[in-house]
N, C-alpha and C. Protein backbone atom coordinates (compact mmCIF):
# COMPACT_ATOMS: atom_id res chain seq x y z
N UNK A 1 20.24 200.07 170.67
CA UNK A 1 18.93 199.62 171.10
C UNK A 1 18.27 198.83 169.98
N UNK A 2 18.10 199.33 168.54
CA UNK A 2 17.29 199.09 167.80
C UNK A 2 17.85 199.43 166.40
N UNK A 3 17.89 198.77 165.63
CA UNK A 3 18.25 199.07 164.12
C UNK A 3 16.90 199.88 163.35
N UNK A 4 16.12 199.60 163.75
CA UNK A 4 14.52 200.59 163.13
C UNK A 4 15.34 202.15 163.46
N UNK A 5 14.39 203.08 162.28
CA UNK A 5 14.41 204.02 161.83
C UNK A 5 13.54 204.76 162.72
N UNK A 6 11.89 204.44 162.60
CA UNK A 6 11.13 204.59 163.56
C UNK A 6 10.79 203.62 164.55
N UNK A 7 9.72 204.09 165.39
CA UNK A 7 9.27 203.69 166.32
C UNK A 7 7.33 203.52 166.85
N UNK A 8 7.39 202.47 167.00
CA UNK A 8 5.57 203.48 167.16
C UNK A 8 5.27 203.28 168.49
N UNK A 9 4.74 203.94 168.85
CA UNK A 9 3.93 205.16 170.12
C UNK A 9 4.32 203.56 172.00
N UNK A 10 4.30 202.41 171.14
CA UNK A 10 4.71 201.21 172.56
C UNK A 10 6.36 201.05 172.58
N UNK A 11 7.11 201.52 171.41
CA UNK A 11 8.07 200.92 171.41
C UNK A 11 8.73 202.32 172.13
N UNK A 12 8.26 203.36 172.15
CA UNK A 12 8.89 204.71 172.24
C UNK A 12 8.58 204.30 174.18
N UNK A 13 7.69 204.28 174.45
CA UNK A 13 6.89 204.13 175.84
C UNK A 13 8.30 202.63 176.39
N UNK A 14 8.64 201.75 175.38
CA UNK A 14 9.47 200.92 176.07
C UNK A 14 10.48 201.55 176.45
N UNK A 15 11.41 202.59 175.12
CA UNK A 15 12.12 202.87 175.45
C UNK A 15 12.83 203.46 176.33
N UNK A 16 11.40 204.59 177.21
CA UNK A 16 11.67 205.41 178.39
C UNK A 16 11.15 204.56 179.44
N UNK A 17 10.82 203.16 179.43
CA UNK A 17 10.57 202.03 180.53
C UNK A 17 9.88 202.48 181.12
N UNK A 18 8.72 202.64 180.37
CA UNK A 18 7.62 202.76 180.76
C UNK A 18 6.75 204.67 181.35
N UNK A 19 8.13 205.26 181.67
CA UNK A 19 7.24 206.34 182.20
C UNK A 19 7.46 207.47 181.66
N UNK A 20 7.12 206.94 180.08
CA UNK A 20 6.45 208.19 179.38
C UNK A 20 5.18 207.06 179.11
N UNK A 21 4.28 206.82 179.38
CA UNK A 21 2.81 205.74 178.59
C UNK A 21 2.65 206.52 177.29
N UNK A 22 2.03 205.68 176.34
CA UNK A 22 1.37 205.57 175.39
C UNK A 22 0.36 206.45 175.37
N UNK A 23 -0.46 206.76 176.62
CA UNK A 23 -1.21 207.92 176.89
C UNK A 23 -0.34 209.01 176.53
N UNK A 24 0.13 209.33 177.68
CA UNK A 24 1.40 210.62 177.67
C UNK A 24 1.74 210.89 176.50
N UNK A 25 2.06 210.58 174.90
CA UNK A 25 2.35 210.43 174.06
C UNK A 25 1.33 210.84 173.54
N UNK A 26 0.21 210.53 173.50
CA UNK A 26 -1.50 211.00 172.68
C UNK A 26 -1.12 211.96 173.08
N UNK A 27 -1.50 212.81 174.34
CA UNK A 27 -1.73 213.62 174.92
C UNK A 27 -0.49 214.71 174.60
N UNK A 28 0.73 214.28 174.28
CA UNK A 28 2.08 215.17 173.96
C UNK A 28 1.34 215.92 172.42
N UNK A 29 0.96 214.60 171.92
CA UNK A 29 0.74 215.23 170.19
C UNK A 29 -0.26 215.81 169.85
N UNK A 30 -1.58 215.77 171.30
CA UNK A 30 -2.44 216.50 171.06
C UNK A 30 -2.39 217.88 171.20
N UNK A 31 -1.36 217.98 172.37
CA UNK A 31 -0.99 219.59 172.59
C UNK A 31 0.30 220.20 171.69
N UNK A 32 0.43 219.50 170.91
CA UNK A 32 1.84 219.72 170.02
C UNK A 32 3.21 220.01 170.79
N UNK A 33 4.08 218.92 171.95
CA UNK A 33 4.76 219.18 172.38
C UNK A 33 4.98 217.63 172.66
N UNK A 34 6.32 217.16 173.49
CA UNK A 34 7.17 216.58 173.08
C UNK A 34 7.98 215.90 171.97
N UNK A 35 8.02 214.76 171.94
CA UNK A 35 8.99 214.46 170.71
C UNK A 35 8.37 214.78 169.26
N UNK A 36 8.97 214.93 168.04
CA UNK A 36 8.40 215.23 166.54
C UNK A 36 8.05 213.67 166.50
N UNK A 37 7.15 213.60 165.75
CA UNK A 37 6.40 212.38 165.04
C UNK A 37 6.11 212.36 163.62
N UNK A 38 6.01 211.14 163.54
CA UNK A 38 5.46 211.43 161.52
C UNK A 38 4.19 210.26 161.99
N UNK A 39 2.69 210.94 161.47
CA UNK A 39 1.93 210.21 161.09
C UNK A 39 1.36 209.82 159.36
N UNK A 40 1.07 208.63 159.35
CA UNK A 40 0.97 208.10 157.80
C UNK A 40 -0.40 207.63 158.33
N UNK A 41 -1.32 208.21 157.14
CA UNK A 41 -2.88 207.29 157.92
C UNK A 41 -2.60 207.54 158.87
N UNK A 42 -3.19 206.45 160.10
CA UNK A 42 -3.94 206.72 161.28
C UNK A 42 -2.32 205.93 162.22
N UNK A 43 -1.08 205.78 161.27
CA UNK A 43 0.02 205.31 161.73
C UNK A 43 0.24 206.65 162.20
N UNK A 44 1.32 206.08 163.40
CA UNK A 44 2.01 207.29 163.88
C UNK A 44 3.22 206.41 164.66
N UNK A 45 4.16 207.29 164.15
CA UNK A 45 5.68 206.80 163.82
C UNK A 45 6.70 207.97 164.63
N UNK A 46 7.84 207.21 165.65
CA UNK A 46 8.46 208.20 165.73
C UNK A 46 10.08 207.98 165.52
N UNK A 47 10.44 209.05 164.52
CA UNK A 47 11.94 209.25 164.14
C UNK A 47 12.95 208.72 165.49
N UNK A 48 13.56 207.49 165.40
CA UNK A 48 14.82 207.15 166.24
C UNK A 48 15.88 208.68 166.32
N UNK A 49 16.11 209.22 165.48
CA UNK A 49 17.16 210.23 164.89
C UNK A 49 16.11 211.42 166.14
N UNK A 50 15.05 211.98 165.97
CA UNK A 50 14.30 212.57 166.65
C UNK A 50 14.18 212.49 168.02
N UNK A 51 13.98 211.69 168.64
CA UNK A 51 13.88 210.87 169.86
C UNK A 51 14.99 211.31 170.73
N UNK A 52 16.72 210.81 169.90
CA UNK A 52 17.85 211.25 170.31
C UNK A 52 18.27 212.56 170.61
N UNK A 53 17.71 213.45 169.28
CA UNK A 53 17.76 214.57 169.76
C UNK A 53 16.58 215.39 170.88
N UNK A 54 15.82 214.90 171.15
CA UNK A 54 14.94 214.82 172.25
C UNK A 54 15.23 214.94 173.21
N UNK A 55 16.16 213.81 173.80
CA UNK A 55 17.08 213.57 174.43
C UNK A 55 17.83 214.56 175.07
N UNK A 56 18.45 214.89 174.25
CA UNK A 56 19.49 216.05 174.32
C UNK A 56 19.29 217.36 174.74
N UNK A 57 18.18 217.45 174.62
CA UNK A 57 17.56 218.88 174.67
C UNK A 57 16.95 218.81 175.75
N UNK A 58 16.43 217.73 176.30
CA UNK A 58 16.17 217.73 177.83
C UNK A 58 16.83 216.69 178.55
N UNK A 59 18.30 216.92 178.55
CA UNK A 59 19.14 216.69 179.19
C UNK A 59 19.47 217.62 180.50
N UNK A 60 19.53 217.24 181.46
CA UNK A 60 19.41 218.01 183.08
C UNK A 60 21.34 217.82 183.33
N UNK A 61 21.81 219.20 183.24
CA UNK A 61 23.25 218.75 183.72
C UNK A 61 23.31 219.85 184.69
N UNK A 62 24.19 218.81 185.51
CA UNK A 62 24.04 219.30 187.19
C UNK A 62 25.75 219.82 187.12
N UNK A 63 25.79 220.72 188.16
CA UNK A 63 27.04 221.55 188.33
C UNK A 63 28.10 220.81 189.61
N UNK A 64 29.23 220.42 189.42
CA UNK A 64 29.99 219.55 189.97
C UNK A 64 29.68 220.21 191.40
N UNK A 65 29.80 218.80 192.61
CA UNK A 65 29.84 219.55 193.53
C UNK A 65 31.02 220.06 194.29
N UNK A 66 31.45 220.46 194.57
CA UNK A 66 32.41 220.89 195.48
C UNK A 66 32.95 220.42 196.69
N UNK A 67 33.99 219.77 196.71
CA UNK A 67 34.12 218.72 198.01
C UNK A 67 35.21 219.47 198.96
N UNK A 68 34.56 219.81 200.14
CA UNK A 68 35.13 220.78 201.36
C UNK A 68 36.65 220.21 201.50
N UNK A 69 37.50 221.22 201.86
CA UNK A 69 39.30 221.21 202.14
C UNK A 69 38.67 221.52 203.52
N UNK A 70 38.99 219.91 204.08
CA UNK A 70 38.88 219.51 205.49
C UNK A 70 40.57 219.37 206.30
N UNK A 71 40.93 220.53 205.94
CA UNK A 71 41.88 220.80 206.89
C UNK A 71 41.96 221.43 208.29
């Protein structure tokens, strides 16, 4: 996607195309929940490395389905 390290709060919102907003994101860090962030000053930055593992952890894996012996 991106050679950057971080990310800030539009580029993160691009990355999930749109439907996590920039809101959603205030609102994650106000309640201290979704992705980890690093703020510097009034910057607020989020770990690529973080993000991924983000990812991962709310990853939805579905159980194969089973295809009927139509004999």
């Amino acid at each position: 996607m991106t050679d950057a390290k971080f990310l800030t709060p539009e580029e993160v919102s691009a990355r999930y195309r749109g439907e996590v907003t920039v809101g959603t994101l205030r609102n994650w860090r106000a309640m201290r929940t979704g992705p980890a962030y690093i703020k510097i000053g009034k910057a607020v930055l989020y770990p690529v490395d973080e993000l991924d593992a983000w990812d991962r952890r709310n990853l939805v894996v579905c159980s194969e389905s089973k295809q009927r012996d139509e004999s």
